[in-house]
Protein backbone atom coordinates (compact mmCIF):
# COMPACT_ATOMS: atom_id res chain seq x y z
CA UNK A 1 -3.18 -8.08 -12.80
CA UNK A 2 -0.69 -10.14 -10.50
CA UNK A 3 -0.09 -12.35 -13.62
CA UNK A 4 0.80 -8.95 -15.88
CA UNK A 5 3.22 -7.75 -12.93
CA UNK A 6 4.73 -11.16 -12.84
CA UNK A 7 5.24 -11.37 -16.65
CA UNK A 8 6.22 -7.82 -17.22
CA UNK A 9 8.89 -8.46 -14.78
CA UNK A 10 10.64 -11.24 -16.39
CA UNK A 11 9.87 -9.40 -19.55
CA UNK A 12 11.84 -6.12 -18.28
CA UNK A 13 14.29 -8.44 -17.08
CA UNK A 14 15.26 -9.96 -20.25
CA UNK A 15 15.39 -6.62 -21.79
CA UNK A 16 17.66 -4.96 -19.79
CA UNK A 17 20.06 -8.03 -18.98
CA UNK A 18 22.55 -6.98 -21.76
CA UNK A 19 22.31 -3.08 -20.60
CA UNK A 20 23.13 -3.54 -17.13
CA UNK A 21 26.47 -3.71 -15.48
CA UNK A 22 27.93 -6.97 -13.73
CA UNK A 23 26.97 -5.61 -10.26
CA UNK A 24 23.84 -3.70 -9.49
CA UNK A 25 22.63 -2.65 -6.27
CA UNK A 26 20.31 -5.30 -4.26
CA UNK A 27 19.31 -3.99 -1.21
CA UNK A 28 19.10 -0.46 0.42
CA UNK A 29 19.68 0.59 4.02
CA UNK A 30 16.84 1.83 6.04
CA UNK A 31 17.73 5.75 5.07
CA UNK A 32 17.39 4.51 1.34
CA UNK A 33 20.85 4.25 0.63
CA UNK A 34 22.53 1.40 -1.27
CA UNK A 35 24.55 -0.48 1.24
CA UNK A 36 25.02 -3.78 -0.79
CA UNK A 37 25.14 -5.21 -4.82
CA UNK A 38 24.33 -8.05 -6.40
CA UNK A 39 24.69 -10.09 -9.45
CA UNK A 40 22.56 -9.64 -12.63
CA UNK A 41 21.11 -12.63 -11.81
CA UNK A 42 20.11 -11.62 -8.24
CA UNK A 43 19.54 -7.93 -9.30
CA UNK A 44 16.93 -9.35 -12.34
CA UNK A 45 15.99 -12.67 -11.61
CA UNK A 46 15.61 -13.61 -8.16
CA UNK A 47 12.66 -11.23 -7.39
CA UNK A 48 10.22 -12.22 -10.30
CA UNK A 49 11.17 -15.55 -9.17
CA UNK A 50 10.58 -14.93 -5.62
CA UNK A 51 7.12 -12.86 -6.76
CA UNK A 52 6.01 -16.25 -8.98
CA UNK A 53 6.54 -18.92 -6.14
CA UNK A 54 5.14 -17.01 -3.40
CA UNK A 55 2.43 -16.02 -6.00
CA UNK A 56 2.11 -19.90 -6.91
CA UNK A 57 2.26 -20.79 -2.81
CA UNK A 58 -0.40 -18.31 -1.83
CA UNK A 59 -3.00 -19.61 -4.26
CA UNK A 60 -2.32 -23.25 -3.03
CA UNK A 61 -3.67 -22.32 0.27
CA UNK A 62 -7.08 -22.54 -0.88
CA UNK A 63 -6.54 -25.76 -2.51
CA UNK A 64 -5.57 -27.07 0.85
CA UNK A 65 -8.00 -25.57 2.95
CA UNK A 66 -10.88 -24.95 0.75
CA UNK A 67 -13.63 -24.24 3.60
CA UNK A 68 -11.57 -21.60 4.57
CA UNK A 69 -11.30 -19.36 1.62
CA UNK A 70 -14.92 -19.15 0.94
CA UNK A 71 -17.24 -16.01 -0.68
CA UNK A 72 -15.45 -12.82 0.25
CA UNK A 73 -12.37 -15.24 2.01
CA UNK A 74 -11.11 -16.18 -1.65
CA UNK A 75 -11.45 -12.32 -2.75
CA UNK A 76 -9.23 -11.04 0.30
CA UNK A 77 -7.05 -13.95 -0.64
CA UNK A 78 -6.89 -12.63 -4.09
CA UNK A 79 -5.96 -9.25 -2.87
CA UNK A 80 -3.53 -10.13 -0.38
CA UNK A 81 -1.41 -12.25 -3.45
CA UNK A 82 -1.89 -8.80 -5.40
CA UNK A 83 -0.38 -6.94 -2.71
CA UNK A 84 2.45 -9.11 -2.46
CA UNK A 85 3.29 -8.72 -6.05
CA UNK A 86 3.07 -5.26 -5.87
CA UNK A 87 5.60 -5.63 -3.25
CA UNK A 88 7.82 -7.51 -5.23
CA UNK A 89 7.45 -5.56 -8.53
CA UNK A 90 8.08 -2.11 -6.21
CA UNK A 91 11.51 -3.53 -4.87
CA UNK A 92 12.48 -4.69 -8.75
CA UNK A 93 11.51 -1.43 -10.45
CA UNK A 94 13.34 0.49 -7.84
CA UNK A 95 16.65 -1.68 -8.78
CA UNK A 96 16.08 -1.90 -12.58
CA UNK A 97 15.10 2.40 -12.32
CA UNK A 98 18.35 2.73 -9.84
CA UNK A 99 20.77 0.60 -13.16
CA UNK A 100 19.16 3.28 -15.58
CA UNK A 101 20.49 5.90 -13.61
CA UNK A 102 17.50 7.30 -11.36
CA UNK A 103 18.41 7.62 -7.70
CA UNK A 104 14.73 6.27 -6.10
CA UNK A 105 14.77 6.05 -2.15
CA UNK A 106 13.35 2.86 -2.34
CA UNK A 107 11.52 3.86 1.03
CA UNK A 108 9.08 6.15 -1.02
CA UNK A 109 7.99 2.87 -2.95
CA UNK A 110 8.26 0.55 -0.04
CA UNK A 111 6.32 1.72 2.72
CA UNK A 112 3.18 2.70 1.16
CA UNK A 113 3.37 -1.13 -0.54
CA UNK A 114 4.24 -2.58 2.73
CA UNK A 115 1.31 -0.92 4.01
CA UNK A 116 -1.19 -1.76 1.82
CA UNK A 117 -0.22 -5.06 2.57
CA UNK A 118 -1.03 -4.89 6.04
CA UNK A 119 -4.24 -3.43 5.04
CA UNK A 120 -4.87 -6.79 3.06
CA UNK A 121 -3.81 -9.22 5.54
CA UNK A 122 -5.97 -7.40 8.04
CA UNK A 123 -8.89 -7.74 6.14
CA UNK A 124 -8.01 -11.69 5.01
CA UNK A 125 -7.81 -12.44 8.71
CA UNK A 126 -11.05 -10.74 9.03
CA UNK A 127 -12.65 -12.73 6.20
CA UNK A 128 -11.02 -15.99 7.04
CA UNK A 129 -12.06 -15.66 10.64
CA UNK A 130 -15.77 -14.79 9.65
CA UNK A 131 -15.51 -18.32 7.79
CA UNK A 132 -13.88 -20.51 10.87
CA UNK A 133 -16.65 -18.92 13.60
CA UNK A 134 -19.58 -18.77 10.78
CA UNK A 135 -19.59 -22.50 10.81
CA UNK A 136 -22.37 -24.31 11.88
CA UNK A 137 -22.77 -25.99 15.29
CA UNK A 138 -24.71 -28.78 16.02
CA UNK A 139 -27.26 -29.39 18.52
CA UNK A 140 -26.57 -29.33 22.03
CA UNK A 141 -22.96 -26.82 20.87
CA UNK A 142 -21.83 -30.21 19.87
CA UNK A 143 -21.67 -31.89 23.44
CA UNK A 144 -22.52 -35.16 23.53
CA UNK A 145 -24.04 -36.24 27.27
């Protein structure tokens, strides 16, 4: 599904590049007003780019410590790179929704994405942890005498 969101991002991108104007708003003050604009190319492009490398970097972590994103570990993993796509894709479809003329408070989109986030690195701490102290320990607690 975080593969879809990534694509369909790009995709929406492309499509609406010639239909937007030069400047479109980028970023939103924290009582959902625009307060500063952007190019088209940091309006469109920079957050499915930003969603694909920190997609790309948070499924390298497992490659790098593979004994720690065991069993349910690599599912909460999973989720948490989900959530952070969804986080990504809520921020762009509030900017490509706000060029088409609807006036989104991007805080309605935001914080329920932000915290279901939470919720997911919350329970990736949980699994991870579960992995570390589920090791096994050898005789003796490992002290040698």
């Amino acid at each position: 599904m975080a593969q879809a969101l990534i694509i369909a991002m790009f995709l929406i991108a492309m499509m609406s590049w010639s239909s937007v104007p030069a400047q479109i708003p980028i970023h939103w003050d924290i009582s959902g007003q625009v307060d500063a604009y952007g190019s088209k190319f940091t309006g469109l492009l920079l957050l499915p780019t930003i969603a694909l490398a920190g997609y790309l970097l948070i499924g390298f972590t497992a490659v790098f410590s593979p004994a720690q994103f065991q069993g349910r570990a690599m599912n909460a993993l999973s989720w948490f790179r989900l959530t952070y796509v969804l986080v990504m894709a809520g921020v762009f479809g509030v900017i490509v929704a706000d060029v088409r003329g609807a006036n989104i408070n991007l805080n309605y989109v935001i914080f329920p994405l932000l915290a279901l986030m939470v919720i997911s690195i919350v329970n990736l701490l949980i699994h991870t942890n579960r992995n570390k102290s589920g090791k096994t320990v050898p005789p003796n607690g490992g002290i040698q005498i």
